[in-house]
Protein backbone atom coordinates (compact mmCIF):
# COMPACT_ATOMS: atom_id res chain seq x y z
CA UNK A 1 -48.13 -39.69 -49.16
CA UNK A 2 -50.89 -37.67 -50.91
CA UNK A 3 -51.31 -34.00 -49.84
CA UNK A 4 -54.05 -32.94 -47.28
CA UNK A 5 -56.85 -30.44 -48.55
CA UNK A 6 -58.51 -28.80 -45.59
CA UNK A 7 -60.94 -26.11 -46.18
CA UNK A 8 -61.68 -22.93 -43.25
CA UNK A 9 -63.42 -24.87 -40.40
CA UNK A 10 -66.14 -22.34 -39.23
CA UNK A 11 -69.27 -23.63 -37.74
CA UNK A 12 -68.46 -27.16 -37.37
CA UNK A 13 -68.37 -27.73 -41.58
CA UNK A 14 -65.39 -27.26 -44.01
CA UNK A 15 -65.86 -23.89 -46.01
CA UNK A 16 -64.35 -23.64 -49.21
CA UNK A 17 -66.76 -21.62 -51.68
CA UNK A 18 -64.10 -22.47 -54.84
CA UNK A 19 -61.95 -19.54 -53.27
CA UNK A 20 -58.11 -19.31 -54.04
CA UNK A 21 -55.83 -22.39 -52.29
CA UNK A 22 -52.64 -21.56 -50.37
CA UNK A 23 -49.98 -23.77 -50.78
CA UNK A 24 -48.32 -25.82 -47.73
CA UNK A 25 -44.50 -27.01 -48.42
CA UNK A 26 -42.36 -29.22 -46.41
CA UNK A 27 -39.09 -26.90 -45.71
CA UNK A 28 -36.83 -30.12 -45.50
CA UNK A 29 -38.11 -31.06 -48.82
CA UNK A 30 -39.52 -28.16 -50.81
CA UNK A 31 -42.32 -31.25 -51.47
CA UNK A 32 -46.09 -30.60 -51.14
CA UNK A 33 -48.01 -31.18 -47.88
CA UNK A 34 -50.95 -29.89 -48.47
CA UNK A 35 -53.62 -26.56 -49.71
CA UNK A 36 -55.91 -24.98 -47.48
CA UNK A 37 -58.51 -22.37 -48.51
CA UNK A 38 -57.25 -18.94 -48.08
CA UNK A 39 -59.72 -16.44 -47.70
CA UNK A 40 -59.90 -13.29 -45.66
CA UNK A 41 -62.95 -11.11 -45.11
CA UNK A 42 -65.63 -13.18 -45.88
CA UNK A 43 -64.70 -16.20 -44.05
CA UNK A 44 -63.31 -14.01 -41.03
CA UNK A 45 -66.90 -13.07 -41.00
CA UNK A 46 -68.62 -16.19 -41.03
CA UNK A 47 -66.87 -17.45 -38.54
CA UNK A 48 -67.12 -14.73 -36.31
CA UNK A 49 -70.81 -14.95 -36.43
CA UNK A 50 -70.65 -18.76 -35.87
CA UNK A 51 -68.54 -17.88 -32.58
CA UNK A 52 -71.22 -15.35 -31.80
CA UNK A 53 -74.42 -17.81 -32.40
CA UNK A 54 -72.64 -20.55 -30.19
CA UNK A 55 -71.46 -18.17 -27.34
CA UNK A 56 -74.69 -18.04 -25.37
CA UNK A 57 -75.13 -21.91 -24.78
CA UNK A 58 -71.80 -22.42 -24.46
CA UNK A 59 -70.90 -20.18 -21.79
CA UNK A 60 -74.45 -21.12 -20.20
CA UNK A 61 -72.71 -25.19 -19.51
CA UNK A 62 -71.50 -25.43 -16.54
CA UNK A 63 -68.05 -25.74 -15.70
CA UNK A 64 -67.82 -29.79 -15.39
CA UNK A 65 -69.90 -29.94 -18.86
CA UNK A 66 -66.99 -27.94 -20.33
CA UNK A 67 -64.48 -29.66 -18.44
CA UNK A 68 -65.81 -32.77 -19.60
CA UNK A 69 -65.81 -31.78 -23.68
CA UNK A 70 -62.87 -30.79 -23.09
CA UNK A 71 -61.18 -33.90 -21.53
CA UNK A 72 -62.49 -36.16 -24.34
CA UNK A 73 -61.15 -33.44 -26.70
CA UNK A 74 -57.85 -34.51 -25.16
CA UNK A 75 -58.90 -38.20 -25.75
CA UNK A 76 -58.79 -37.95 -29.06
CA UNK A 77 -55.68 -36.03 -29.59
CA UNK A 78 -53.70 -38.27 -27.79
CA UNK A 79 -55.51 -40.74 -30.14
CA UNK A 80 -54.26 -39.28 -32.96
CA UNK A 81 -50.50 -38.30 -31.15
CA UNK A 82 -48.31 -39.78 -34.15
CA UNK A 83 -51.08 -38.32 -37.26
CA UNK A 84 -50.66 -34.99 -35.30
CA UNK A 85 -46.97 -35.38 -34.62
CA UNK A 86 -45.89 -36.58 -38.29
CA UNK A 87 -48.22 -33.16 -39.74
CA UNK A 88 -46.10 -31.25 -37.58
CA UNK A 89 -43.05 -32.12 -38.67
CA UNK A 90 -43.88 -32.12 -42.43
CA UNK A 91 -45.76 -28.52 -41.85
CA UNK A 92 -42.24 -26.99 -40.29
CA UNK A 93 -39.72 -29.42 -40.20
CA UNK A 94 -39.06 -29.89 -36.40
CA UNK A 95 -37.82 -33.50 -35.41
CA UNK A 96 -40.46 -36.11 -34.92
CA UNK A 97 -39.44 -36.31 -31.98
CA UNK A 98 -39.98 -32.30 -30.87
CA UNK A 99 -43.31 -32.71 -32.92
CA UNK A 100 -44.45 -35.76 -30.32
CA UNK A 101 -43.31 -33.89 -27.65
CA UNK A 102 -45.56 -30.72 -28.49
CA UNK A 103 -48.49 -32.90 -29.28
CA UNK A 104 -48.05 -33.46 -25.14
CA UNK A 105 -48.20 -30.06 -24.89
CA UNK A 106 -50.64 -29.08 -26.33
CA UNK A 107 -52.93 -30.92 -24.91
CA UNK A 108 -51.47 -30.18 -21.42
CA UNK A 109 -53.12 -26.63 -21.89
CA UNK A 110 -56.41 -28.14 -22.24
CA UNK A 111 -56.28 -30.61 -19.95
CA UNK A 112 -55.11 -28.35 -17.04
CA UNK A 113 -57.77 -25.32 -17.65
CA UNK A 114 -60.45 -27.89 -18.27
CA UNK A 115 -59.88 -28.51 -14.43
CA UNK A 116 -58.85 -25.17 -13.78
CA UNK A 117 -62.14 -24.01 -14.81
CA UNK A 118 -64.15 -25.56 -12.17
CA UNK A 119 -62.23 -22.90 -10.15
CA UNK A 120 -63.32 -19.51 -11.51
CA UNK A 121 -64.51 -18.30 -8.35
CA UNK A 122 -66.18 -15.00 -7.33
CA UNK A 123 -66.38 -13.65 -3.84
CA UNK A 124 -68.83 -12.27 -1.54
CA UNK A 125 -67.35 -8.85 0.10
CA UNK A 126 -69.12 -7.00 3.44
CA UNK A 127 -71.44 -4.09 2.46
CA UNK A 128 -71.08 -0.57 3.74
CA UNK A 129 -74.62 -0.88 5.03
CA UNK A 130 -76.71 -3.37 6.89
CA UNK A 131 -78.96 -4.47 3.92
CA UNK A 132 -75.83 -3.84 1.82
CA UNK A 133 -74.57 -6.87 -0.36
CA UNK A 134 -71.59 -7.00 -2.73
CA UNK A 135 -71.39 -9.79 -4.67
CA UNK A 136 -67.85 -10.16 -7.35
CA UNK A 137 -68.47 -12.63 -10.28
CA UNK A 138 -66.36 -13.87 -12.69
CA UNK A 139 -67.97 -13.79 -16.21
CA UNK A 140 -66.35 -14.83 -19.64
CA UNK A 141 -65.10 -12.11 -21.75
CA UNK A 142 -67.02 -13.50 -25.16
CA UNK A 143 -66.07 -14.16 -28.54
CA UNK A 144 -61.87 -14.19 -28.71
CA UNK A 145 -60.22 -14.18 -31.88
CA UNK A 146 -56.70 -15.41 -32.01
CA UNK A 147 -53.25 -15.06 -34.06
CA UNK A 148 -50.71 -17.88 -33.75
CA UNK A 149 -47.42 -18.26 -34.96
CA UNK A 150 -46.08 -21.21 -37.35
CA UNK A 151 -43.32 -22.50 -34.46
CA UNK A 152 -45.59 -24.25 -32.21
CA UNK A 153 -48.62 -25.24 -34.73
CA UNK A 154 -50.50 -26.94 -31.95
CA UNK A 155 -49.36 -25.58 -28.66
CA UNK A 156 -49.61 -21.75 -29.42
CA UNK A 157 -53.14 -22.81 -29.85
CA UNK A 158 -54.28 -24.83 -27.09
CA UNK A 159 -52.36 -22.46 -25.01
CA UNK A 160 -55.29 -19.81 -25.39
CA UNK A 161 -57.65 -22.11 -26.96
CA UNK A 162 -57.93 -23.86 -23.33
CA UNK A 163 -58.41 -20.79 -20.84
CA UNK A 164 -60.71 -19.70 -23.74
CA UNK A 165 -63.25 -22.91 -23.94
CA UNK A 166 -62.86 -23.08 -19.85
CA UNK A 167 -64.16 -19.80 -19.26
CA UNK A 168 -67.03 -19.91 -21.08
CA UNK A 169 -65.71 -17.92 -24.13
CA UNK A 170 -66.04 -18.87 -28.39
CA UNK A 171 -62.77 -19.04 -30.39
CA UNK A 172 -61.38 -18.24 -33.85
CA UNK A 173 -57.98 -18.01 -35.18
CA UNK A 174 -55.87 -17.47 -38.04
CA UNK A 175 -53.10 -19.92 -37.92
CA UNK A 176 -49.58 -19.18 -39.68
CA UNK A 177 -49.91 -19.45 -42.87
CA UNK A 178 -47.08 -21.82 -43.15
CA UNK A 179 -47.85 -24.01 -40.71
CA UNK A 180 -52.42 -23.94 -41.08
CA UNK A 181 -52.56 -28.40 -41.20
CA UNK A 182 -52.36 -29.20 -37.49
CA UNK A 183 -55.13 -26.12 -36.16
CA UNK A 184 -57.13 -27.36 -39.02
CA UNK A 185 -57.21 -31.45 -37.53
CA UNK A 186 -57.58 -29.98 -34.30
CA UNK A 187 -60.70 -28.09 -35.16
CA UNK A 188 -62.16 -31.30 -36.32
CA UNK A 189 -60.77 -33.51 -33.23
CA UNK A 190 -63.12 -31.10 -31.53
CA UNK A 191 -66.21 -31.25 -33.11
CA UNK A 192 -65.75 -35.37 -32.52
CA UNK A 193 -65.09 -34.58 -29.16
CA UNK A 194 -68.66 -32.95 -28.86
CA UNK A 195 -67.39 -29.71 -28.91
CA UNK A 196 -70.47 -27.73 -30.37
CA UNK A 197 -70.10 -25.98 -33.42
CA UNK A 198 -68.91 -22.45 -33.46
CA UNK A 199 -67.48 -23.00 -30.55
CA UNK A 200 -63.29 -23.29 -32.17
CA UNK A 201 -63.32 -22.07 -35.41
CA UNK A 202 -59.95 -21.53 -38.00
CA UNK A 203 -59.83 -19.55 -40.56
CA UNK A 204 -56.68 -19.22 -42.95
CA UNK A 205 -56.35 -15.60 -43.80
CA UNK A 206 -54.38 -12.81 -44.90
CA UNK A 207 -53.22 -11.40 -42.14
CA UNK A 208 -54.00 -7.31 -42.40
CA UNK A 209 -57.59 -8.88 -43.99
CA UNK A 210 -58.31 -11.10 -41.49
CA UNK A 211 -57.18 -8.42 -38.21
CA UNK A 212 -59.07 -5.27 -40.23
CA UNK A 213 -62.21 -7.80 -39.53
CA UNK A 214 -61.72 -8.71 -36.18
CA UNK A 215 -60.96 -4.88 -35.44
CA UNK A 216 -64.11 -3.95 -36.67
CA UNK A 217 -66.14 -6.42 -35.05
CA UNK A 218 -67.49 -5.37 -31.94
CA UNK A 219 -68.64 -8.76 -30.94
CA UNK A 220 -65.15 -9.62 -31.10
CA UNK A 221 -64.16 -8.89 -27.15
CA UNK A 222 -61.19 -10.13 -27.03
CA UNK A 223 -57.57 -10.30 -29.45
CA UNK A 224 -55.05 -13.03 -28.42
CA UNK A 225 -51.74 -12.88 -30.54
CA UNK A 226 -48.23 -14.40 -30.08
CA UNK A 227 -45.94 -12.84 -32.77
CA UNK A 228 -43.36 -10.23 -33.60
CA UNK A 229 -43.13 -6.73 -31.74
CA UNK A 230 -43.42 -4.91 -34.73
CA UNK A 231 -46.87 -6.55 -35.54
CA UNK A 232 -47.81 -6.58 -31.58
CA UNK A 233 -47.24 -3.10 -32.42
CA UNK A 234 -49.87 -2.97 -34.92
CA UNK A 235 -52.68 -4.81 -32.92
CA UNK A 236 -52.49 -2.74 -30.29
CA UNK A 237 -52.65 0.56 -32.00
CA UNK A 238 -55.78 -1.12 -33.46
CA UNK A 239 -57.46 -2.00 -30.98
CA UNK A 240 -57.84 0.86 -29.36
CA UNK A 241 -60.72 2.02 -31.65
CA UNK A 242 -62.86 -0.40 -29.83
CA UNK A 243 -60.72 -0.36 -26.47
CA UNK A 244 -60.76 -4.35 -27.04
CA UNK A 245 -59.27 -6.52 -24.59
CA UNK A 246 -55.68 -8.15 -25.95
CA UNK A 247 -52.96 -10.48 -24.69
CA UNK A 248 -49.70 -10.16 -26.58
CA UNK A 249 -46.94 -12.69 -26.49
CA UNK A 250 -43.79 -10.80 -28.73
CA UNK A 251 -40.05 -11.21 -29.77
CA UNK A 252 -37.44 -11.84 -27.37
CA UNK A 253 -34.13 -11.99 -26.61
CA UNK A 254 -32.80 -14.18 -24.08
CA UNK A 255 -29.53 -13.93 -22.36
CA UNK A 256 -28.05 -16.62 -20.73
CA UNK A 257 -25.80 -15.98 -17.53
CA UNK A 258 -23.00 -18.78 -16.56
CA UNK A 259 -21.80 -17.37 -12.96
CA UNK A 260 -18.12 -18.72 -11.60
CA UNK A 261 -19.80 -21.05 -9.41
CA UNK A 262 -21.89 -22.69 -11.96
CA UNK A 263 -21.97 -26.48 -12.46
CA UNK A 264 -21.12 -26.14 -16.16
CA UNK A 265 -21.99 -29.70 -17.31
CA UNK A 266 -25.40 -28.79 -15.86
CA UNK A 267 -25.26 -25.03 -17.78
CA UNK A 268 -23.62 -26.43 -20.64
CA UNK A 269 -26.29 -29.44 -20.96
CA UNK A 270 -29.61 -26.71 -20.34
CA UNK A 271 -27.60 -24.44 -22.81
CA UNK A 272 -28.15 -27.06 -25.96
CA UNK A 273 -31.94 -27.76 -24.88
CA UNK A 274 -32.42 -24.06 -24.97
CA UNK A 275 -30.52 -22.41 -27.80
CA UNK A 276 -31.15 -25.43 -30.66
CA UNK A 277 -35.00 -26.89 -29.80
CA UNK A 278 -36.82 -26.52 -32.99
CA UNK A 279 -33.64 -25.42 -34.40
CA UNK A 280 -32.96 -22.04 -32.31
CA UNK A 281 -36.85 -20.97 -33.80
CA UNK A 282 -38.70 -20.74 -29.96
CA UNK A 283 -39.16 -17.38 -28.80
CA UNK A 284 -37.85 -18.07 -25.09
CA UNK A 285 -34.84 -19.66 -26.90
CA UNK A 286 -31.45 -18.26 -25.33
CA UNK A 287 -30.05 -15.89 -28.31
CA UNK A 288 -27.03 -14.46 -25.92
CA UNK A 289 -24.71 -16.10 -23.87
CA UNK A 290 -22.39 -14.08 -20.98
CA UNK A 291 -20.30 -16.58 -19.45
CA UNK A 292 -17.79 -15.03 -16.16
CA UNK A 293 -14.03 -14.67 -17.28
CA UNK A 294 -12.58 -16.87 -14.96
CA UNK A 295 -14.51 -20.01 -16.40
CA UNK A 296 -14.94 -18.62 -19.90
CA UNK A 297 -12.28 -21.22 -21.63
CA UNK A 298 -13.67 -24.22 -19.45
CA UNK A 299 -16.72 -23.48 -20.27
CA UNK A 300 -16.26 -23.47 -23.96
CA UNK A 301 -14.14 -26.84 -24.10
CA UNK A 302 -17.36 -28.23 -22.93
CA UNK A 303 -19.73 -27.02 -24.99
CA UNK A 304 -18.10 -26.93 -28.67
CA UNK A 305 -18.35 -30.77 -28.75
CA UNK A 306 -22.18 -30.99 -27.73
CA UNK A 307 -22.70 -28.65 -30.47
CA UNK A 308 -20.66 -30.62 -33.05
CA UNK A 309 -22.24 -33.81 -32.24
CA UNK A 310 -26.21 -32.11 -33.33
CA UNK A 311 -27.34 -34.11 -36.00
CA UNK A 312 -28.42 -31.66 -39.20
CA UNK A 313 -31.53 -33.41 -41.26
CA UNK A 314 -34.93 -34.26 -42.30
CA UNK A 315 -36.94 -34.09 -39.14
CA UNK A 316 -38.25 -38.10 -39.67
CA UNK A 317 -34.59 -39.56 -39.55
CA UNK A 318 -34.20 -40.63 -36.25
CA UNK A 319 -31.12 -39.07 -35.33
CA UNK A 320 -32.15 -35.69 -36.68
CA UNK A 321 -31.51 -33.16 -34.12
CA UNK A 322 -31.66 -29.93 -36.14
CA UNK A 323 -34.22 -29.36 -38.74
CA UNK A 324 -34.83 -26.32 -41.30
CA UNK A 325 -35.47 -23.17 -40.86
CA UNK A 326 -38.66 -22.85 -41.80
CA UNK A 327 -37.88 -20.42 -45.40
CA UNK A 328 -35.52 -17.95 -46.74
CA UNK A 329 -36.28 -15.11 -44.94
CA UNK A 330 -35.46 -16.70 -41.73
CA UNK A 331 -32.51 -18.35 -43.13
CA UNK A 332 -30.66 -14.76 -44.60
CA UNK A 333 -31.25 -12.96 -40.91
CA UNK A 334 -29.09 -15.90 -39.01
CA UNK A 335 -26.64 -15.85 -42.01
CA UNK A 336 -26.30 -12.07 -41.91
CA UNK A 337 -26.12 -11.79 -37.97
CA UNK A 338 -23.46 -14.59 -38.23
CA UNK A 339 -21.41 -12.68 -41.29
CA UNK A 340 -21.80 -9.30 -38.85
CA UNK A 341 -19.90 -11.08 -36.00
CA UNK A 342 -17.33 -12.44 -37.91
CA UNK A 343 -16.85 -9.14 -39.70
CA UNK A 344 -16.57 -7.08 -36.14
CA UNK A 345 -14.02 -9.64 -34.74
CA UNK A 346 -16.37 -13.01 -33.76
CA UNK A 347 -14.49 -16.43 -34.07
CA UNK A 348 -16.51 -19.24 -35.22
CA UNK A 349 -16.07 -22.07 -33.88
CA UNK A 350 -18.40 -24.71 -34.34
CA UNK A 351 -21.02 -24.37 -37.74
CA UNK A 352 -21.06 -20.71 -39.39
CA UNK A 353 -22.69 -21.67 -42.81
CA UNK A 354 -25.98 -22.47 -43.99
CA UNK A 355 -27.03 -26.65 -46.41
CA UNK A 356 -29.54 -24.78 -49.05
CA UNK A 357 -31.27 -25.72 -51.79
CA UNK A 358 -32.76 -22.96 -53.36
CA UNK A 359 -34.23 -24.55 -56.43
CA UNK A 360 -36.60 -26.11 -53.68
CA UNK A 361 -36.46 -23.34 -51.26
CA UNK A 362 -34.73 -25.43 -49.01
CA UNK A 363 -32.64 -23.57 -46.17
CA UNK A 364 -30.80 -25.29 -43.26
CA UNK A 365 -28.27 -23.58 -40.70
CA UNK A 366 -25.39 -25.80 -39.45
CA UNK A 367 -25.41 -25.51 -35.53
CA UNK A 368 -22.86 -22.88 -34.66
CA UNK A 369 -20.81 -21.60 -31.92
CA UNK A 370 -19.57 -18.42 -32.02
CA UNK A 371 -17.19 -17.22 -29.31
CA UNK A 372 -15.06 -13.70 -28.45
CA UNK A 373 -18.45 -11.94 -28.96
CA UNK A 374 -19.37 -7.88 -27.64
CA UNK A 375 -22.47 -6.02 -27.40
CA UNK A 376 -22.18 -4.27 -30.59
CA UNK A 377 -22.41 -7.39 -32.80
CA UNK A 378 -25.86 -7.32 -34.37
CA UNK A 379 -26.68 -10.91 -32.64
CA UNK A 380 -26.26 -9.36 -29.96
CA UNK A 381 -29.07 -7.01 -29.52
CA UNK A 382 -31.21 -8.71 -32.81
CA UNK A 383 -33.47 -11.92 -31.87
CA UNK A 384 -31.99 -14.50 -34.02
CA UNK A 385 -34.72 -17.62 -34.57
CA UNK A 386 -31.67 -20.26 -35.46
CA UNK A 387 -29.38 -22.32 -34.31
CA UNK A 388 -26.26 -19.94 -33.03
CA UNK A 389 -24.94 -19.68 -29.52
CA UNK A 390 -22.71 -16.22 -29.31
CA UNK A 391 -20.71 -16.05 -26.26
CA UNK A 392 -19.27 -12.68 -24.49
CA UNK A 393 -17.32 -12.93 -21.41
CA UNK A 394 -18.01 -11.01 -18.12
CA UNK A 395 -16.30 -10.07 -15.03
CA UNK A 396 -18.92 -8.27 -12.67
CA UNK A 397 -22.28 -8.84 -11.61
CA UNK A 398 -23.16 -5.65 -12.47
CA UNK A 399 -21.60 -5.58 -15.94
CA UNK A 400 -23.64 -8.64 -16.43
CA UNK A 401 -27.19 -7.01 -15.35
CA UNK A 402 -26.35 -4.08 -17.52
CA UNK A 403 -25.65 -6.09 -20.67
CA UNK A 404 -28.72 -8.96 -19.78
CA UNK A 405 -30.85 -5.84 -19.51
CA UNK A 406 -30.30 -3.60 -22.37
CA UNK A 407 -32.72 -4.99 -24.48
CA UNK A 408 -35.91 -3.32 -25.46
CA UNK A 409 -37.01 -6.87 -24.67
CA UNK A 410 -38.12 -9.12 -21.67
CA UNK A 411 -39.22 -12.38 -22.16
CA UNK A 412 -36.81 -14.47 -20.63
CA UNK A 413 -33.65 -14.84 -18.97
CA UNK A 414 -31.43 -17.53 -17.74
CA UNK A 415 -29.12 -17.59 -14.26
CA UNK A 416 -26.97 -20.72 -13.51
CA UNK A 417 -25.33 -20.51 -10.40
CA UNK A 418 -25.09 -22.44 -7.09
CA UNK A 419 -25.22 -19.56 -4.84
CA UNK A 420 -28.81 -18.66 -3.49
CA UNK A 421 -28.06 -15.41 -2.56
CA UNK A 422 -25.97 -14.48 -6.15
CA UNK A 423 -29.17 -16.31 -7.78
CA UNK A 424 -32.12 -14.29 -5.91
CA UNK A 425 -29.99 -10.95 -6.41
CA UNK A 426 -29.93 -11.92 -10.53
CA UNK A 427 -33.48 -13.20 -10.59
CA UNK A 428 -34.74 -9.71 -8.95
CA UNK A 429 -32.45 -7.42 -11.11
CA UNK A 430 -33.57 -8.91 -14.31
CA UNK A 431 -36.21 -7.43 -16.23
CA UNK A 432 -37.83 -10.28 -17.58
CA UNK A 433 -40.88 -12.01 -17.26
CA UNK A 434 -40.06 -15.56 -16.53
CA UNK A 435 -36.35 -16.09 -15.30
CA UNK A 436 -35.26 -19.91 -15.45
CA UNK A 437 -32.54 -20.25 -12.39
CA UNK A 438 -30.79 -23.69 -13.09
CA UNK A 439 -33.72 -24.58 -15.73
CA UNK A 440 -33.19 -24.05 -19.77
CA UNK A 441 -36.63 -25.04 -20.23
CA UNK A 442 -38.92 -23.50 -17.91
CA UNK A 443 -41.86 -23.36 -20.17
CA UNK A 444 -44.76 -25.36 -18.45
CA UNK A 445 -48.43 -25.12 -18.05
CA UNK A 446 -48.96 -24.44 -14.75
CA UNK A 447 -46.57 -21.19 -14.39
CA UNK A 448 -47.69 -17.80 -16.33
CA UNK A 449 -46.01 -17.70 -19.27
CA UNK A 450 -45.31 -13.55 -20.37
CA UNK A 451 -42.81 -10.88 -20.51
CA UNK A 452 -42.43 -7.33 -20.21
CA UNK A 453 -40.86 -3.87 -21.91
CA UNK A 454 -41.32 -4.50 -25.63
CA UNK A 455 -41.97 -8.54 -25.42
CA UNK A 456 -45.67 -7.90 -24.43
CA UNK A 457 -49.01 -7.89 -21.72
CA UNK A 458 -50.58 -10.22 -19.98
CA UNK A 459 -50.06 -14.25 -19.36
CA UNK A 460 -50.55 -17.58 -21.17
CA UNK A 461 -50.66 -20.70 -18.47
CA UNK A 462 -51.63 -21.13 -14.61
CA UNK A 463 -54.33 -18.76 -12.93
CA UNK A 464 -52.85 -16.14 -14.63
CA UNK A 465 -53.93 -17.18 -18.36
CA UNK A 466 -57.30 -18.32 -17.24
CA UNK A 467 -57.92 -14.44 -15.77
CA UNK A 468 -57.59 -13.03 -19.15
CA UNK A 469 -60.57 -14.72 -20.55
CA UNK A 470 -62.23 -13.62 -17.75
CA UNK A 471 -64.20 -10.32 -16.50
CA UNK A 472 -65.12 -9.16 -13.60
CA UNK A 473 -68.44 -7.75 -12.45
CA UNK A 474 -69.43 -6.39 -8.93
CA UNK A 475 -73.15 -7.22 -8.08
CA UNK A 476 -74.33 -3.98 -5.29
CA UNK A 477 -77.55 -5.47 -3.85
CA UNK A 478 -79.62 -3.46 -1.46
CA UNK A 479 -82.65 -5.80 0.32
């Protein structure tokens, strides 16, 4: 297959101006996908002003114009499903089958704001005098500029892409730079949807080039990123300068709780969906497990052989369940974190060693179950991003809400039990921001998707996400 060339989309054209190329590698292959243009200030620029030319008429459309843009915007994604699904998978190396499924949802995001839009309501309020009015109106925030991460090439997108186009506001964003192909198709699906130009615009950027612009930008309203803490860090110290608006999605680092009464094929089964999607590289991805004493060794006689039976590979064989990791760096942290257990007393049990080829830059991680586990092993208190399930008995509730909670982090957290009372107690003790009782995946559009502590503000999904494109203005009329 020849290798895609996509320059910055800004404006509705592709921008290249001869500037330097960035490289796109498949990490199951080392092989070529495809070169993007790479720029940083002058392209942030551009398409910042394109956002800022098309803001005005775009936010002036009503609600069911946008809705409607938006729907055919679907259209044509789900048009181009498998083209979308395949560039996935040779970006990052996910499954073809994970890659089909995020195509879905992806364009669930849009699809459910372009509806949700038509319900940005204001309100009218009772005036402290007779010929007192107070009118409260919903406006859209403006131009948002957006960071995504290379996990979820497509879905981190449309996630605040949607909300963004629903509410009336103009969008850029840097995509990862390892994973740039899919924003870049999408960003033309749109403009053949009838998406004006300026309206989504991409730009692949340095990263401290392309956030200095957007800093300095006051057009620039609003800062959406989904990353790490320590560069969620970073953006928010920055943009306090202009006291810009910012959503920030950030590390986490999940436990999963297996209470006595749990039905362990059902905890055991949500356990694999959780930990080794996309290859243990989802930042809701369970990265500790705390499993009561009593059904400890029951519990791992039935998990060791769903692990064993994961299928290692390149993400287009069929029976591929685990891909990559998507490059070196990622690969030494889950082979260090692994050595550290072993080192402090762990016993591996299933996995424990990486399939590398370093010529190619080529770095896979065997699933792996590791087992006998405390809270001073560095997986246990590190957010891992691959495919290793750790598991620490416990014989208290409260010895398990300590441990669950002593984490500078709170994205989410996972309860499986059959009582309703043990399961509310858990769910309210926990200090995360989305607590899947029962559920592995709980990750839909509809719910608000966000934590707390270090793992970040605001929402992505339901009412929630749609509020933080939004401001609010009171209206004090005197007639």
């Amino acid at each position: 297959m020849q290798p895609y060339h996509f320059g910055n989309f800004i404006d509705g054209k592709s921008v290249e101006d001869g500037l330097q190329k960035l490289r796109v590698t498949d990490p199951a292959t080392g092989e070529l996908v495809g070169t993007v243009t790479f720029d940083g200030i002058e392209h942030t620029s551009l398409a910042i002003d394109a956002a800022s030319r098309a803001l005005e008429g775009w936010k002036a459309k009503t609600a069911s114009d946008r809705a409607f843009l938006m729907h055919k915007f679907v259209e044509l994604i789900m048009r181009s499903k498998q083209e979308l699904a395949e560039l996935i998978t040779r970006e990052m190396g996910r499954p073809i089958a994970e890659s089909l499924g995020e195509v879905d949802y992806a364009a669930s995001f849009l699809t459910w704001f372009a509806e949700e839009g038509k319900r940005i309501y204001g309100r009218i309020v009772p005036g402290k005098t007779e010929n007192h009015h107070i009118q409260v109106r919903k406006e859209p925030v403006g131009v948002v500029a957006a960071i995504t991460p290379w996990n979820f090439p497509a879905s981190m997108i449309t996630r605040k892409l949607g909300p963004a186009l629903a509410a009336g506001c103009t969008f850029l964003v840097k995509p990862a730079e390892q994973t740039p192909l899919a924003a870049l198709r999408l960003a033309q699906l749109s403009l053949e949807a009838g998406i004006p130009s300026g309206v989504f615009n991409v730009v692949c950027a340095e990263p401290n080039e392309f956030t200095k612009t957007i800093m300095k930008d006051s057009r620039v309203r609003k800062i959406s990123f989904t990353g790490s803490t320590e560069v969620g860090r970073k953006i928010m110290a920055q943009s306090a300068e202009q006291i810009k608006r910012i959503s920030l999605e950030l590390g986490g680092h999940a436990p999963f709780i297996v209470c006595e009464d749990a039905n362990l094929d059902q905890a055991v089964d949500a356990l694999v969906a959780s930990k080794f999607r996309n290859s243990g590289q989802t930042c809701v991805c369970t990265n500790r497990v705390y499993v009561h004493a009593s059904i400890y060794e029951a519990f791992i006689e039935k998990l060791s052989p769903q692990i064993e039976k994961l299928v290692v590979g390149n993400g287009f064989q069929s029976e591929t369940d685990i891909g990559p990791l998507i490059d070196r760096k990622g690969f030494e942290k889950v082979a260090r974190q692994v050595e550290d257990a072993l080192e402090k007393g762990a016993r591996c049990v299933v996995g424990g060693n990486g399939i590398t080829n370093e010529e190619k830059d080529v770095f896979f991680f065997k699933p792996t179950l590791l087992v006998d586990m405390d809270e001073h092993m560095r997986i246990m208190s590190e957010e891992t991003f691959g495919p290793v399930a750790p598991v620490q008995k416990f014989s208290s509730e409260e010895e398990v809400i300590r441990l669950a909670n002593n984490s500078p982090y709170g994205l989410a957290a996972y309860i499986f039990t059959q009582d309703v009372s043990r399961g509310y107690r858990l769910a309210e003790k926990l200090e995360y921001g989305i607590v899947g009782w029962n559920d592995g995946v709980p990750s839909t559009t509809q719910a608000p998707f966000g934590g707390v502590k270090q793992s970040g503000l605001g929402r992505e999904g339901a009412t929630e996400g749609m509020e933080e494109y939004l401001v609010t203005k009171y209206i004090s009329l005197k007639i």
